[in-house]
PDB file of N, CA and C in Angstrom:
ATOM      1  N   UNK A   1      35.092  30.262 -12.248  1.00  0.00           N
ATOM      2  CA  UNK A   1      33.917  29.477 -12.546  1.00  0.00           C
ATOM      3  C   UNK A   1      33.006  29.478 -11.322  1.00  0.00           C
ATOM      4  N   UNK A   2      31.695  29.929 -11.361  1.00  0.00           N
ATOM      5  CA  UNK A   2      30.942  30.701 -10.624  1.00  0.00           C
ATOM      6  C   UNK A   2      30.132  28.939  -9.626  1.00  0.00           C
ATOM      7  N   UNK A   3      30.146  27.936 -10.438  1.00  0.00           N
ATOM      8  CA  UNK A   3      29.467  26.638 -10.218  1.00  0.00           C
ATOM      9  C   UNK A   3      30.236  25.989  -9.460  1.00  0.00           C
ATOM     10  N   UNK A   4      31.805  25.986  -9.623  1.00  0.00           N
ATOM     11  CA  UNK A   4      32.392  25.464  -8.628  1.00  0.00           C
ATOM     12  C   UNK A   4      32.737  26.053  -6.975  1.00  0.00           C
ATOM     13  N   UNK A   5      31.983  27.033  -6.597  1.00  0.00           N
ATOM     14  CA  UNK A   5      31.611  27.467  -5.817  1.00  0.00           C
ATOM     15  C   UNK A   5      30.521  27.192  -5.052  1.00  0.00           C
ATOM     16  N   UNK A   6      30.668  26.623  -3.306  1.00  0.00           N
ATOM     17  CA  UNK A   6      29.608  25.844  -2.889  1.00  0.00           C
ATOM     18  C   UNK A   6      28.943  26.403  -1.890  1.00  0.00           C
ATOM     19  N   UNK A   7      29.288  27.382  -2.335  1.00  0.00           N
ATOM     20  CA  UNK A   7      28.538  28.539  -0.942  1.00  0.00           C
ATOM     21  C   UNK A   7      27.266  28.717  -1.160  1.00  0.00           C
ATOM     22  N   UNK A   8      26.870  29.013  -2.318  1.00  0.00           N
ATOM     23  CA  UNK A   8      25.574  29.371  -2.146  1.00  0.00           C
ATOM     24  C   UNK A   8      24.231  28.534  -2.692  1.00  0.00           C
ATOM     25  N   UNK A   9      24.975  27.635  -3.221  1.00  0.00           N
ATOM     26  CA  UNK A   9      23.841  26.425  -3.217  1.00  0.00           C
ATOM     27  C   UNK A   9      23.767  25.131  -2.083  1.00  0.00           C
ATOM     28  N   UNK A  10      25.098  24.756  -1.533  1.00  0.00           N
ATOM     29  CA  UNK A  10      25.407  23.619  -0.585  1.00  0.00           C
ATOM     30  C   UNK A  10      24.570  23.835   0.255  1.00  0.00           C
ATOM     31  N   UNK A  11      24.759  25.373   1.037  1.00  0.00           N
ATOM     32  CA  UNK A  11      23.835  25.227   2.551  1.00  0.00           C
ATOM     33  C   UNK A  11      21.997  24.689   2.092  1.00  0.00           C
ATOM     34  N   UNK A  12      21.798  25.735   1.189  1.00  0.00           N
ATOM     35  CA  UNK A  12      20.712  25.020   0.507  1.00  0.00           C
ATOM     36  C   UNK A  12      20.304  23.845   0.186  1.00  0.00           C
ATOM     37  N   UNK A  13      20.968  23.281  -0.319  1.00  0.00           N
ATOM     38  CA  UNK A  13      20.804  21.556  -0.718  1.00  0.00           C
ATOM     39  C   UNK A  13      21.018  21.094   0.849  1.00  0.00           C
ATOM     40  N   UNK A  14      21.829  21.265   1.436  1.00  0.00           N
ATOM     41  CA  UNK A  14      21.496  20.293   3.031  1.00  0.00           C
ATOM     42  C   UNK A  14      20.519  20.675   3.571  1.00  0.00           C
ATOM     43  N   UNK A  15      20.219  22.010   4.039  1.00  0.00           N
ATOM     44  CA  UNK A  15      18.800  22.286   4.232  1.00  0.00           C
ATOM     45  C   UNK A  15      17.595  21.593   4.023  1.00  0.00           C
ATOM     46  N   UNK A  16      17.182  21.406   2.769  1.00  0.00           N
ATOM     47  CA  UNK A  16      16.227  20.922   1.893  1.00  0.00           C
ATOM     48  C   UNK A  16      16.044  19.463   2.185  1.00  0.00           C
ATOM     49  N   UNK A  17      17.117  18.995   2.359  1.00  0.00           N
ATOM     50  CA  UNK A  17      16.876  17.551   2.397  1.00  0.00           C
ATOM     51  C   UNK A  17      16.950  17.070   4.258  1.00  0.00           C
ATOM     52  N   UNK A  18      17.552  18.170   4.762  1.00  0.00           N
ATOM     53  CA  UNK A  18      17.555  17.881   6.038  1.00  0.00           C
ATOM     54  C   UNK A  18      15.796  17.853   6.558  1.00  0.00           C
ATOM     55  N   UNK A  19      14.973  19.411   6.386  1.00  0.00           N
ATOM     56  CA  UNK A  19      13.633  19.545   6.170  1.00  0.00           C
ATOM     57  C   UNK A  19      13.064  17.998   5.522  1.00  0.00           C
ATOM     58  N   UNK A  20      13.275  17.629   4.738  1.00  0.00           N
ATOM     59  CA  UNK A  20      12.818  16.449   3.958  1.00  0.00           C
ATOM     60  C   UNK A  20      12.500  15.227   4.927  1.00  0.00           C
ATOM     61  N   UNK A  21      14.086  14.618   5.385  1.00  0.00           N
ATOM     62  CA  UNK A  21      14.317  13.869   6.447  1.00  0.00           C
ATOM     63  C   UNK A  21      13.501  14.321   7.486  1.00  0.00           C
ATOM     64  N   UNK A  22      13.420  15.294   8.265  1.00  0.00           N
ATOM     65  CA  UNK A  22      12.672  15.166   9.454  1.00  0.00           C
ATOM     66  C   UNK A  22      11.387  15.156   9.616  1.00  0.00           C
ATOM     67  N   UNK A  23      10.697  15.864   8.577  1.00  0.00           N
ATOM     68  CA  UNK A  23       9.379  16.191   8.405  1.00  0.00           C
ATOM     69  C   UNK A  23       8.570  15.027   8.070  1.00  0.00           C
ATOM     70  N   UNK A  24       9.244  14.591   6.774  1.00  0.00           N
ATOM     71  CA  UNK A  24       8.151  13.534   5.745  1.00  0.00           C
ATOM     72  C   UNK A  24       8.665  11.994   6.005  1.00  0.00           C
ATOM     73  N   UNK A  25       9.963  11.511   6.656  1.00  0.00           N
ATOM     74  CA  UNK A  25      10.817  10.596   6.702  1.00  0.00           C
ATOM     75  C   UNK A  25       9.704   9.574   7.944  1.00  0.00           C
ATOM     76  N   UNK A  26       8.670  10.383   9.240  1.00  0.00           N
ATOM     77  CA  UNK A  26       8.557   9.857  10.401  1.00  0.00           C
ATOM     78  C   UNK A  26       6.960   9.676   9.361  1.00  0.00           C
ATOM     79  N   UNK A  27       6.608  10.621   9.134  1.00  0.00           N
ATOM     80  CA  UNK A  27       5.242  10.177   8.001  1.00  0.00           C
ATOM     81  C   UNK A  27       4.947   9.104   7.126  1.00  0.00           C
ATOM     82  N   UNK A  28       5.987   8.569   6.748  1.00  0.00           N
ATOM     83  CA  UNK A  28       6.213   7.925   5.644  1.00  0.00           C
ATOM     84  C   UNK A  28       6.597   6.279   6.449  1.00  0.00           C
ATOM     85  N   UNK A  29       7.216   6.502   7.433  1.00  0.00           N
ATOM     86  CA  UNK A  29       7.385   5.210   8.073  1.00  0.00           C
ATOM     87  C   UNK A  29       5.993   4.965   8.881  1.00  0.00           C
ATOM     88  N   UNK A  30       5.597   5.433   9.318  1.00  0.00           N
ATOM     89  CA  UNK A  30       3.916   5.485  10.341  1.00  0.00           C
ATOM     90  C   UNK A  30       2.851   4.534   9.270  1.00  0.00           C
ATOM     91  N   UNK A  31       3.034   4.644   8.237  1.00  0.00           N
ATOM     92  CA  UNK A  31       2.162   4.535   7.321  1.00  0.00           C
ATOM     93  C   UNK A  31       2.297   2.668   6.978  1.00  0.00           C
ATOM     94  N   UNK A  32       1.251   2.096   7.412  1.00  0.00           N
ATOM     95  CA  UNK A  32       0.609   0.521   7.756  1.00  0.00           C
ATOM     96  C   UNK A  32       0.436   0.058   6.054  1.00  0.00           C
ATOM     97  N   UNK A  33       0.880  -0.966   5.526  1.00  0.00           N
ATOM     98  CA  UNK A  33       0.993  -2.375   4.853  1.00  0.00           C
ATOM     99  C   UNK A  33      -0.549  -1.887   4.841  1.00  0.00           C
ATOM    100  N   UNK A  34      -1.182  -2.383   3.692  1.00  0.00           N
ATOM    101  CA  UNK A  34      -2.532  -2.643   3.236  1.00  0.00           C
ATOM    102  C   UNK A  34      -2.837  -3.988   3.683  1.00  0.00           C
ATOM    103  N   UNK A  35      -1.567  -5.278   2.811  1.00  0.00           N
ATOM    104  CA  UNK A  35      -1.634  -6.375   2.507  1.00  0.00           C
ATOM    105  C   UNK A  35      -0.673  -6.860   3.392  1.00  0.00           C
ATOM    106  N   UNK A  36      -1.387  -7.265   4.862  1.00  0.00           N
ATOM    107  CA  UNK A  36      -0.055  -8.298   5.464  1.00  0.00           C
ATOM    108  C   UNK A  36       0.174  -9.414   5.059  1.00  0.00           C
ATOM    109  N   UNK A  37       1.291  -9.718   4.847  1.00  0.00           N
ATOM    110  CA  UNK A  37       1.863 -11.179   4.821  1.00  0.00           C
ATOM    111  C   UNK A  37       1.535 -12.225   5.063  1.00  0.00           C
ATOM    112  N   UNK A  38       0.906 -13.167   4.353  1.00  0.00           N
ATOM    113  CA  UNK A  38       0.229 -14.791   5.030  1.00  0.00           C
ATOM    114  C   UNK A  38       0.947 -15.512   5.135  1.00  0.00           C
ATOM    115  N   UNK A  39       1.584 -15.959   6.289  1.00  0.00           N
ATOM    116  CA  UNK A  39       2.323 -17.056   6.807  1.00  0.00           C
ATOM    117  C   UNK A  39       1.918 -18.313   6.126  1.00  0.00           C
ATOM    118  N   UNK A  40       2.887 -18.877   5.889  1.00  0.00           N
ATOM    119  CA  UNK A  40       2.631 -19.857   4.955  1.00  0.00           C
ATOM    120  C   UNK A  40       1.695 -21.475   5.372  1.00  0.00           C
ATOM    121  N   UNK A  41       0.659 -21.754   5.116  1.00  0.00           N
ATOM    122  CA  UNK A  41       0.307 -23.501   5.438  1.00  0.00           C
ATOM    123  C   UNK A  41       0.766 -24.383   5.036  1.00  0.00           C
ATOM    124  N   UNK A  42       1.806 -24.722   6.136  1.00  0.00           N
ATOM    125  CA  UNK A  42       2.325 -26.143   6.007  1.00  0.00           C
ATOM    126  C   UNK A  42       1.449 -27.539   5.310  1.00  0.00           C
ATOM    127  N   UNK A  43       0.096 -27.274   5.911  1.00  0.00           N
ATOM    128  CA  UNK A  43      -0.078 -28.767   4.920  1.00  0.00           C
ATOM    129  C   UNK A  43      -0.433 -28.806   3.936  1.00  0.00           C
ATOM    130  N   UNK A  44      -0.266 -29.793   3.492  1.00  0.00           N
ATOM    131  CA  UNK A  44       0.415 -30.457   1.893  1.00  0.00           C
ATOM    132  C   UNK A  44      -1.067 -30.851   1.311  1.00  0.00           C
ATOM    133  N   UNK A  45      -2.001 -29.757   0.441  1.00  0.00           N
ATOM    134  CA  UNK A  45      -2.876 -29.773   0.045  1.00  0.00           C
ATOM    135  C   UNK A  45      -3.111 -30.780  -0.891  1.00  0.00           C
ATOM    136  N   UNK A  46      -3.824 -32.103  -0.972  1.00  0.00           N
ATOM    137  CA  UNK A  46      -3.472 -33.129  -2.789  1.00  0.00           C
ATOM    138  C   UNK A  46      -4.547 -32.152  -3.728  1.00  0.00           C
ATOM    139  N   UNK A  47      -3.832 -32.289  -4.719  1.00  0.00           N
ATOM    140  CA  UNK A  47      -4.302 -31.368  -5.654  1.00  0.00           C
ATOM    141  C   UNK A  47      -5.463 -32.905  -6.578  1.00  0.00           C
ATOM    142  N   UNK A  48      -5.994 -32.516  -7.084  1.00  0.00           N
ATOM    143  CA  UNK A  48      -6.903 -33.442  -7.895  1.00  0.00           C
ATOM    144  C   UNK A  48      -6.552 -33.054  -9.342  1.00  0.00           C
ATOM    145  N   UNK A  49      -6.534 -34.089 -10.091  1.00  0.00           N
ATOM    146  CA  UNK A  49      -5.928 -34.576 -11.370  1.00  0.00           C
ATOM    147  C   UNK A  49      -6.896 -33.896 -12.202  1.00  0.00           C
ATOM    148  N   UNK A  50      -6.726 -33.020 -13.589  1.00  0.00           N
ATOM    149  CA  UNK A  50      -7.428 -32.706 -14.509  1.00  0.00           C
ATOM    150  C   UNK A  50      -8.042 -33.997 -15.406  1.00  0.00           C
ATOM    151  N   UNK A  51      -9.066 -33.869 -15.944  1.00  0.00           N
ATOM    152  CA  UNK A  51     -10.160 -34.583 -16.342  1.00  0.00           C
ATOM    153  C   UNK A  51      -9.711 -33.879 -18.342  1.00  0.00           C
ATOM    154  N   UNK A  52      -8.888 -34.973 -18.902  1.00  0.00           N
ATOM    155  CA  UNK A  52      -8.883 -34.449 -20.304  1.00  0.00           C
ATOM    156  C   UNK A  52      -9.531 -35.201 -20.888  1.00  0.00           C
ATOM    157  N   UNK A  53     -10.823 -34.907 -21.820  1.00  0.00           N
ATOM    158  CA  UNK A  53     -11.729 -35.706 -22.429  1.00  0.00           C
ATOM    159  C   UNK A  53     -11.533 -36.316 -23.776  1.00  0.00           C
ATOM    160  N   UNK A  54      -9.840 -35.811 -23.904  1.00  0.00           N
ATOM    161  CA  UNK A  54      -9.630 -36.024 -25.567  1.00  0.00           C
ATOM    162  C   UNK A  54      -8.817 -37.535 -25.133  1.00  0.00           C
ATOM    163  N   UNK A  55      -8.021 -37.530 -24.096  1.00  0.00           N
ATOM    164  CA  UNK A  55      -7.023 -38.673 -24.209  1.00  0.00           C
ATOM    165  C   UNK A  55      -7.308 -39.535 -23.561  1.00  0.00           C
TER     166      UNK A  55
END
């Protein structure tokens, strides 16, 4: 059985992904958040009561 043989696809497949990892891996981390994070405001905003005209 010609598939259970890892010679000639294995080196290939590590290759590929090794290329992958080094190339696109440092690209891909470099790359800056659009939307930073807003630390949250502690104070305690009072919200104002809705106005229902039926009740």
């Amino acid at each position: 059985m010609p598939q259970l043989n890892p010679n000639p696809w294995l080196f290939i497949f590590i290759m590929s992904w090794l290329i992958y990892l080094i190339m696109l891996a440092p690209k891909v981390s470099n790359l800056k958040a659009l939307n930073e994070p807003m630390t949250q405001n502690m104070n305690m905003n009072t919200t104002q009561s809705w106005n229902w005209p039926w009740t």
